[in-house]
C-alpha atoms as a PDB file:
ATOM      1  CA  UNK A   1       0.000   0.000   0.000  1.00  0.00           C
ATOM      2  CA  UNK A   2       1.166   3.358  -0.651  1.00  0.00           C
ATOM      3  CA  UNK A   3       0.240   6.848   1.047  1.00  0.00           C
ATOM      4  CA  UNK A   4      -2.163   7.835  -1.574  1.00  0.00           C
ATOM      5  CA  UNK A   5      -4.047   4.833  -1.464  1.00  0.00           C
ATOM      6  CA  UNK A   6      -4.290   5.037   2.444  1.00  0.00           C
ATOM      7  CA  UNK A   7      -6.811   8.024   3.179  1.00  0.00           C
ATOM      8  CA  UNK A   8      -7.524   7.206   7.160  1.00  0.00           C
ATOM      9  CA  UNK A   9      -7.524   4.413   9.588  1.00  0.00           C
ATOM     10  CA  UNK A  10     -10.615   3.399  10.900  1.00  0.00           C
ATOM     11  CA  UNK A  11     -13.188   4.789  12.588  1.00  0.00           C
ATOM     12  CA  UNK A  12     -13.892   5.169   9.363  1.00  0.00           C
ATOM     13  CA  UNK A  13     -15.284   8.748   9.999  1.00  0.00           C
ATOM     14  CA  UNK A  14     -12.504  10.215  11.189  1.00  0.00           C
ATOM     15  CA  UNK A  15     -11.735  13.332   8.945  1.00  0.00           C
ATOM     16  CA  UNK A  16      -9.647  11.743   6.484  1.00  0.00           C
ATOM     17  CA  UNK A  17      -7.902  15.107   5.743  1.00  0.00           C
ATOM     18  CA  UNK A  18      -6.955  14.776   9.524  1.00  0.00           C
ATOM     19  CA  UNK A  19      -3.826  12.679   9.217  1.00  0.00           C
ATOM     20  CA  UNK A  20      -2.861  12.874  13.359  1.00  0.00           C
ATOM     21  CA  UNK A  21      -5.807  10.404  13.873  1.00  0.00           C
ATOM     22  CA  UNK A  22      -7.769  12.603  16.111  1.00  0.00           C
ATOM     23  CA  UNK A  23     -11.437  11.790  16.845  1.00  0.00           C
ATOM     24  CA  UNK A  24     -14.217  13.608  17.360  1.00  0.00           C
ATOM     25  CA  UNK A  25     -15.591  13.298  21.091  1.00  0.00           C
ATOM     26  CA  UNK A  26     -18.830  15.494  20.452  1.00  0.00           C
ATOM     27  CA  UNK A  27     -21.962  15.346  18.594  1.00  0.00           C
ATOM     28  CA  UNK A  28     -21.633  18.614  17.423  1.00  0.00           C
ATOM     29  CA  UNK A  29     -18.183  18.734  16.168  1.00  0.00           C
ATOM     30  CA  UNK A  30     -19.033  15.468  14.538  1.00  0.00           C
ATOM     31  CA  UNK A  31     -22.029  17.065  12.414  1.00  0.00           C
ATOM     32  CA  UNK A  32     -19.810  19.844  11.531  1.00  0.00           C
ATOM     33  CA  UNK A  33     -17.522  17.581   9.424  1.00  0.00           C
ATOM     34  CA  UNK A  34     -20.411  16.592   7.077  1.00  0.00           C
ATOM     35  CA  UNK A  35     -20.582  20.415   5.429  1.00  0.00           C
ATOM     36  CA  UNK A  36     -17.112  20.264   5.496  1.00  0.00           C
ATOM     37  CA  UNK A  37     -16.062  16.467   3.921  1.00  0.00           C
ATOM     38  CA  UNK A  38     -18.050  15.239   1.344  1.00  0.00           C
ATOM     39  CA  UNK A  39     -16.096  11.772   1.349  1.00  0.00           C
ATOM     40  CA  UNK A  40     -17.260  11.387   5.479  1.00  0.00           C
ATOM     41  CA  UNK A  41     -20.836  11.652   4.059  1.00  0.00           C
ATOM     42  CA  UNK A  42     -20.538   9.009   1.768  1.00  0.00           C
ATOM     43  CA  UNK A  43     -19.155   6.478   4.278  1.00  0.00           C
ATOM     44  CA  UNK A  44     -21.843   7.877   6.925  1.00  0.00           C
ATOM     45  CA  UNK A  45     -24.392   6.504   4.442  1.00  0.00           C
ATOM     46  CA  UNK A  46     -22.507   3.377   3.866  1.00  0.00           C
ATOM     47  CA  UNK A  47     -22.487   2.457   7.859  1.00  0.00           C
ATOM     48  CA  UNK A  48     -26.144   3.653   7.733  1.00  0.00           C
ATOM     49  CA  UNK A  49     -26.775   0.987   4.959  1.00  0.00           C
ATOM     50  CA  UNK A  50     -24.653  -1.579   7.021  1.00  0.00           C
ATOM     51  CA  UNK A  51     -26.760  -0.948  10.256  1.00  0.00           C
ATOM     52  CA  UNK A  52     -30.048  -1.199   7.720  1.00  0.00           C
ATOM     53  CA  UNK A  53     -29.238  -4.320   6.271  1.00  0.00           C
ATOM     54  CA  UNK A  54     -27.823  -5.902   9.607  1.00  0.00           C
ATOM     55  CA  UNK A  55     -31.074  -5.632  11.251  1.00  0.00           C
ATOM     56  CA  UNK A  56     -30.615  -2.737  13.192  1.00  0.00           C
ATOM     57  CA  UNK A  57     -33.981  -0.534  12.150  1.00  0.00           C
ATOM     58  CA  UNK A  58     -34.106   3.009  12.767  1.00  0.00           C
ATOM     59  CA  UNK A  59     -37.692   3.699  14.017  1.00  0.00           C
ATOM     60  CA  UNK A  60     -37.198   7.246  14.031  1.00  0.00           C
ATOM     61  CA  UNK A  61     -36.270   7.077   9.881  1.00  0.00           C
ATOM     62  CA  UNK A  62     -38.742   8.077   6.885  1.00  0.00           C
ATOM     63  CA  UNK A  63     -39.675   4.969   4.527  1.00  0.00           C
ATOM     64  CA  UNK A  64     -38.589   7.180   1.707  1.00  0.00           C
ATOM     65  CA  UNK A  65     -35.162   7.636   3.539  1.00  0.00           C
ATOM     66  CA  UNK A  66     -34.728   4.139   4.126  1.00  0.00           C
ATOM     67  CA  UNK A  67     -34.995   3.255   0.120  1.00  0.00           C
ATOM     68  CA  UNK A  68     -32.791   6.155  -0.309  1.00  0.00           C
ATOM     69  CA  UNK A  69     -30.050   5.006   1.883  1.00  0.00           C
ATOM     70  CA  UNK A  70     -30.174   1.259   0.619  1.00  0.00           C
ATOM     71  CA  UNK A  71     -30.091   2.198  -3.424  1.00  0.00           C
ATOM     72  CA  UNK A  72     -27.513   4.942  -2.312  1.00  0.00           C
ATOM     73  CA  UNK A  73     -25.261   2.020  -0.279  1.00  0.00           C
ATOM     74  CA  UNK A  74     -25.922  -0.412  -2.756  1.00  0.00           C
ATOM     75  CA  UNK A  75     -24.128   1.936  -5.038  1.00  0.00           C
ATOM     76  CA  UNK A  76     -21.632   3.190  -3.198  1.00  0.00           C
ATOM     77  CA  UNK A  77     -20.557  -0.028  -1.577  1.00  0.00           C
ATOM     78  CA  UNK A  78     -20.237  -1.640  -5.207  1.00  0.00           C
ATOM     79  CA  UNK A  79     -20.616  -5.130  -4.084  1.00  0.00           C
ATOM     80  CA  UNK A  80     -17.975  -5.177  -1.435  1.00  0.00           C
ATOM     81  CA  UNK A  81     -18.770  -8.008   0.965  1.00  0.00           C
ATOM     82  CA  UNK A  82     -18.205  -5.885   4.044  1.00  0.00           C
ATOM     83  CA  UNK A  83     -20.322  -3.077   2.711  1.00  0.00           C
ATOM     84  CA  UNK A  84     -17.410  -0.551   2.683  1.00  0.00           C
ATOM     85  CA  UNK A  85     -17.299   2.952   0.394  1.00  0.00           C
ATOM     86  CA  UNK A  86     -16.085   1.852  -3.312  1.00  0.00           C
ATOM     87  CA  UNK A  87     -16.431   4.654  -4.857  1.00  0.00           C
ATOM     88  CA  UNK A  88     -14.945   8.220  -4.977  1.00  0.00           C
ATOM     89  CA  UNK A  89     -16.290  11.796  -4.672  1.00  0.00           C
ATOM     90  CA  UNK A  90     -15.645  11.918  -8.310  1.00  0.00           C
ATOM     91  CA  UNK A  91     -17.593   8.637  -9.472  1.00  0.00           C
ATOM     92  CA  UNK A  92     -20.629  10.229  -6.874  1.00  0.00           C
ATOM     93  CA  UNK A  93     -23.124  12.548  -9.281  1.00  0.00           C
ATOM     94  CA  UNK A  94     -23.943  16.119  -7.489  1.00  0.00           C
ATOM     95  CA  UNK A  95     -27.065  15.147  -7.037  1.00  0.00           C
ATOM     96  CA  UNK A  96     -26.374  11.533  -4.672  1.00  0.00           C
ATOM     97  CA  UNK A  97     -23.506  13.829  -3.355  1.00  0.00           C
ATOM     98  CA  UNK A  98     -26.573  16.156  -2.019  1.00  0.00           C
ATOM     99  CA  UNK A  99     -28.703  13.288  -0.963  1.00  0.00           C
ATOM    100  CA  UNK A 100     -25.699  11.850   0.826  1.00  0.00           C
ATOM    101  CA  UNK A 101     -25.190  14.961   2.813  1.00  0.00           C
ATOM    102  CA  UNK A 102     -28.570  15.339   3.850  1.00  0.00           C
ATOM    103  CA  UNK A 103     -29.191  12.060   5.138  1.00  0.00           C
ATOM    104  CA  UNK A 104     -25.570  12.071   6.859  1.00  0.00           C
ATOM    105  CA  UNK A 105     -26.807  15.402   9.034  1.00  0.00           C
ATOM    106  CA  UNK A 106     -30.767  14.322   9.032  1.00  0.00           C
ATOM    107  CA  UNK A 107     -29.020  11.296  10.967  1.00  0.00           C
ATOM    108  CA  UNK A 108     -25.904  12.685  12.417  1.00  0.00           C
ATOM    109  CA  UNK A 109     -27.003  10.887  16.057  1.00  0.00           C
ATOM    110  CA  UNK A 110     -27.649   7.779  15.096  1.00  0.00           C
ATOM    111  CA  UNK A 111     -24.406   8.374  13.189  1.00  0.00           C
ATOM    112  CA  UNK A 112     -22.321   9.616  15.894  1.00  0.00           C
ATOM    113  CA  UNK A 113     -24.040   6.154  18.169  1.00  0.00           C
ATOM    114  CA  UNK A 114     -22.614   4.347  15.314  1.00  0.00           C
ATOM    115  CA  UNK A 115     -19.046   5.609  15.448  1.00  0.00           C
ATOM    116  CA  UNK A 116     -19.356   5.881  19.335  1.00  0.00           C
ATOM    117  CA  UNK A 117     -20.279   2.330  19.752  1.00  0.00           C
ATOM    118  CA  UNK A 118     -16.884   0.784  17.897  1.00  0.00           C
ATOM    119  CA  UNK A 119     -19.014  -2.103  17.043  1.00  0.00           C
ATOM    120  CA  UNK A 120     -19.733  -2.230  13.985  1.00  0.00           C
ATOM    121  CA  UNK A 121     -17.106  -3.713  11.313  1.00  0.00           C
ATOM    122  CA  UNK A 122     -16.664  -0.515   9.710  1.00  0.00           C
ATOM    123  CA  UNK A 123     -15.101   1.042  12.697  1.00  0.00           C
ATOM    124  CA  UNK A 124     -12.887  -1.472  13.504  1.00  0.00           C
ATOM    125  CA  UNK A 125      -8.876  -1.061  14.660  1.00  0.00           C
ATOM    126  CA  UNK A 126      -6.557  -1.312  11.934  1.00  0.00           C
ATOM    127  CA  UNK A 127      -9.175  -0.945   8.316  1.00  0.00           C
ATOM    128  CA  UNK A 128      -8.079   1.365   6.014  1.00  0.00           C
ATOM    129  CA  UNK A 129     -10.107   3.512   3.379  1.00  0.00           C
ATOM    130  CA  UNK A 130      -8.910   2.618   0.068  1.00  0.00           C
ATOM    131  CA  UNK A 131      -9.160   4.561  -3.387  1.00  0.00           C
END
């Protein structure tokens, strides 16, 4: 592997322009990065798709959001059997980009749980985002 293909280790949300590592401890500071990094957006979505299709329902999430977030993962995942982000900012229209964003700050909590909880696969020690 070489430094361009590494972006950040996992969590997976940590701001992958942040190269020290740091996390975010706060809910706020955490929502702050989505109008800020599109590519955090895109792998919020993909955990939200991983939760989704694990069995984990949000109760508090809009049918129409639900559909959005599985044909958005679906996409974005590109078959990968651990439902990680395959695809770059620049293979992501303008108008998933938008969608993306939306539902990352529409669900920044159940986001931020997510991230918090260090259970899920996606925010495991040691995975790497690759481009």
């Amino acid at each position: 592997m070489n430094e361009g293909q590494i972006i950040a280790f996992i969590p997976e949300l940590v701001n992958p322009g942040n190269k020290s590592g740091i996390e975010w401890s706060s809910e706020d500071d955490f929502c702050f990065a989505f109008y800020t990094d599109a590519e955090i957006c895109l792998n919020s979505v993909c955990a939200l798709y991983h939760q989704q299709i694990s069995g984990n329902k949000f109760s508090s999430m809009s049918k129409i959001d639900k559909n959005r977030i599985t044909a958005l993962g679906v996409f974005l995942c590109r078959d990968d059997p651990e439902n990680k982000l395959k695809r770059t900012i620049s293979e992501v229209g303008p108008e998933d980009l938008c969608i993306c964003k939306t539902l990352a700050i529409r669900y920044f909590r159940q986001i931020f749980r997510i991230y918090n909880s260090k259970k899920d696969q996606l925010f495991c020690p040691g995975a790497v985002i690759r481009k």
